[in-house]
Protein backbone atom coordinates (compact mmCIF):
# COMPACT_ATOMS: atom_id res chain seq x y z
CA UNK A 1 -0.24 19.72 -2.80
CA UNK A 2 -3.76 18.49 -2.08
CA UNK A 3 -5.14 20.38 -4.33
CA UNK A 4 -2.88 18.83 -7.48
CA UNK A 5 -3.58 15.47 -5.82
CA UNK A 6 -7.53 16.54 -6.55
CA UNK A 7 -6.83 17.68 -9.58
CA UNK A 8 -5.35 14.18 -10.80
CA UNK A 9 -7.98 12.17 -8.99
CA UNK A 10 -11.09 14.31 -11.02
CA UNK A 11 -9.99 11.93 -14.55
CA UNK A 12 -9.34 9.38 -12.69
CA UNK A 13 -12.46 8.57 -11.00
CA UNK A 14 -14.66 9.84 -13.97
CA UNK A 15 -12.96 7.10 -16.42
CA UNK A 16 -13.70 4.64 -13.28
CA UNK A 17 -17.44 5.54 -13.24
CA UNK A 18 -17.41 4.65 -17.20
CA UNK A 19 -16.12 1.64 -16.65
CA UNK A 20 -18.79 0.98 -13.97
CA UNK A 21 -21.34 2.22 -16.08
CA UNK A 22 -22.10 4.98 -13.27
CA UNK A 23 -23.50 8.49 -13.74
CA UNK A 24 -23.12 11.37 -11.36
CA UNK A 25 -26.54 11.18 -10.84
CA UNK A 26 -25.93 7.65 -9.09
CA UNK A 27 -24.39 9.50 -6.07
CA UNK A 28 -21.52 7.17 -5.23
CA UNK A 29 -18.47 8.57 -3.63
CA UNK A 30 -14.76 8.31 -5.02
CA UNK A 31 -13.70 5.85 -2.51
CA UNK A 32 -17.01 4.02 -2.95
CA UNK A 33 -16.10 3.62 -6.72
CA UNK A 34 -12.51 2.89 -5.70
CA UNK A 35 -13.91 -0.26 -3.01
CA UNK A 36 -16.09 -1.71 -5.97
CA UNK A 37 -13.65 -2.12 -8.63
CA UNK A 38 -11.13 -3.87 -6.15
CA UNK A 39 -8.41 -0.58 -6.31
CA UNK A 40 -7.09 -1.11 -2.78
CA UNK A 41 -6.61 -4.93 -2.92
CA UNK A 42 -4.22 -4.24 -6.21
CA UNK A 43 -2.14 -2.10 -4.31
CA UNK A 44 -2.05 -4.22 -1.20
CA UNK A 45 -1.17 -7.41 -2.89
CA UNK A 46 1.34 -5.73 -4.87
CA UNK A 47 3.35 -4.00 -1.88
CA UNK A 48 3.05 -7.33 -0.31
CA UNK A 49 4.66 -8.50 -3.52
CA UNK A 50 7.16 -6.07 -2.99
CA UNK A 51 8.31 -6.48 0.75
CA UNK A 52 8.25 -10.72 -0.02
CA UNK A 53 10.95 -9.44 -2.79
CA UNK A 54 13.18 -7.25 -0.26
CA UNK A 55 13.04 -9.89 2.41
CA UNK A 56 13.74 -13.05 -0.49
CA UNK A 57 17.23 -10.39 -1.35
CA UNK A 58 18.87 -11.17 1.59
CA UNK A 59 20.38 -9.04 4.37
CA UNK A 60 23.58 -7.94 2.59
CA UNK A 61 21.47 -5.83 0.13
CA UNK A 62 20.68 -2.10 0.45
CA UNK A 63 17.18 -2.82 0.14
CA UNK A 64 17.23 -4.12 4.00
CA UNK A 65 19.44 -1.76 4.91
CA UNK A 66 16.56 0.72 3.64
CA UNK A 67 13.59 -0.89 5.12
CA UNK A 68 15.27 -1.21 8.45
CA UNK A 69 16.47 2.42 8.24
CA UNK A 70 15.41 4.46 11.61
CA UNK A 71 15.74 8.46 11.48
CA UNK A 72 17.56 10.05 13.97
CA UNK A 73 17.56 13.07 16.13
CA UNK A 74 14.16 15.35 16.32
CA UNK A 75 10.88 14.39 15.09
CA UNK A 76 8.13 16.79 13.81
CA UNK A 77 5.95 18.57 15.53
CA UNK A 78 2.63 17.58 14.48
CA UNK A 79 0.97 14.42 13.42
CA UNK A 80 3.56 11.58 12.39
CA UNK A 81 3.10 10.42 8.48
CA UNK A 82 2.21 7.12 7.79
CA UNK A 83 5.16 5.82 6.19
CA UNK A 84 5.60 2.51 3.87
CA UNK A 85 6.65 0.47 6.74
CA UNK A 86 3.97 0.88 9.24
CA UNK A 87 1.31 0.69 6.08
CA UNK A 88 2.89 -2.84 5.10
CA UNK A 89 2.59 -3.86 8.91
CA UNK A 90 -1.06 -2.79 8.66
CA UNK A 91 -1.52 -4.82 6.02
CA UNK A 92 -0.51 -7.76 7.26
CA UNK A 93 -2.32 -7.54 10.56
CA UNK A 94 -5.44 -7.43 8.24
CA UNK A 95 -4.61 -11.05 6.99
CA UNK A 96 -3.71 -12.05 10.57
CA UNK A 97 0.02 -12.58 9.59
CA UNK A 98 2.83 -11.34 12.09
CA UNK A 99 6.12 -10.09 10.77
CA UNK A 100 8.45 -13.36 11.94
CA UNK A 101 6.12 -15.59 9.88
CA UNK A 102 6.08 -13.33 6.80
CA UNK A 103 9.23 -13.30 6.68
CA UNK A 104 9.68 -16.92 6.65
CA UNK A 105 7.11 -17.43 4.17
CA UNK A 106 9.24 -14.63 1.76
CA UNK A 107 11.80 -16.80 1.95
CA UNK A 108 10.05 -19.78 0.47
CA UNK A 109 8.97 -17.65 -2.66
CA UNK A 110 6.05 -20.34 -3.80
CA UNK A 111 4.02 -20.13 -0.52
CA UNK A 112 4.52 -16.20 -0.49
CA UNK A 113 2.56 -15.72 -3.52
């Protein structure tokens, strides 16, 4: 699995360097290249996008019934993935939002966006 996830980043990054004009030789990492062309801003903005859009649906909708969802019986040994939910509360921490008042704002659509 990591290895295919490699495998797909290789292109990826090399078509970012030509856009950046940037050479091996330069000696920037991946997720340097990834920080100066903005790549984890996209994504954060648009899965902020997204949870504005489950919260705007209502609470009669499956997609609340899905984001409130909470597994039950025995977790995994191990190290706990990081799913969607906790990475969308993490994101809102970093633009010192809570939960109760993003949720108010997703329901006023024009001061979400």
């Amino acid at each position: 699995m990591v290895a295919n996830r490699r495998r797909l980043e290789v292109p990826h990054c090399r078509g970012l360097r030509k856009m950046l004009y940037l050479s091996w030789h330069d000696k920037i990492s991946n997720k340097g290249i990834k920080d100066r062309m903005g790549y984890g801003n996209i994504i954060r903005k648009r899965r902020l996008m997204w949870l504005g859009l489950m919260w705007y649906m209502g609470k009669d909708r499956r997609t609340d019934q899905i984001l409130h969802w909470v597994h039950e019986g025995r977790k995994r040994r191990g190290r706990l993935w990081k799913n969607w939910t906790e990475t969308v509360k993490y994101d809102l921490r970093g633009l010192e939002i809570s939960g109760e008042r993003a949720e108010e704002l997703a329901i006023y659509r024009d001061e979400w966006r």
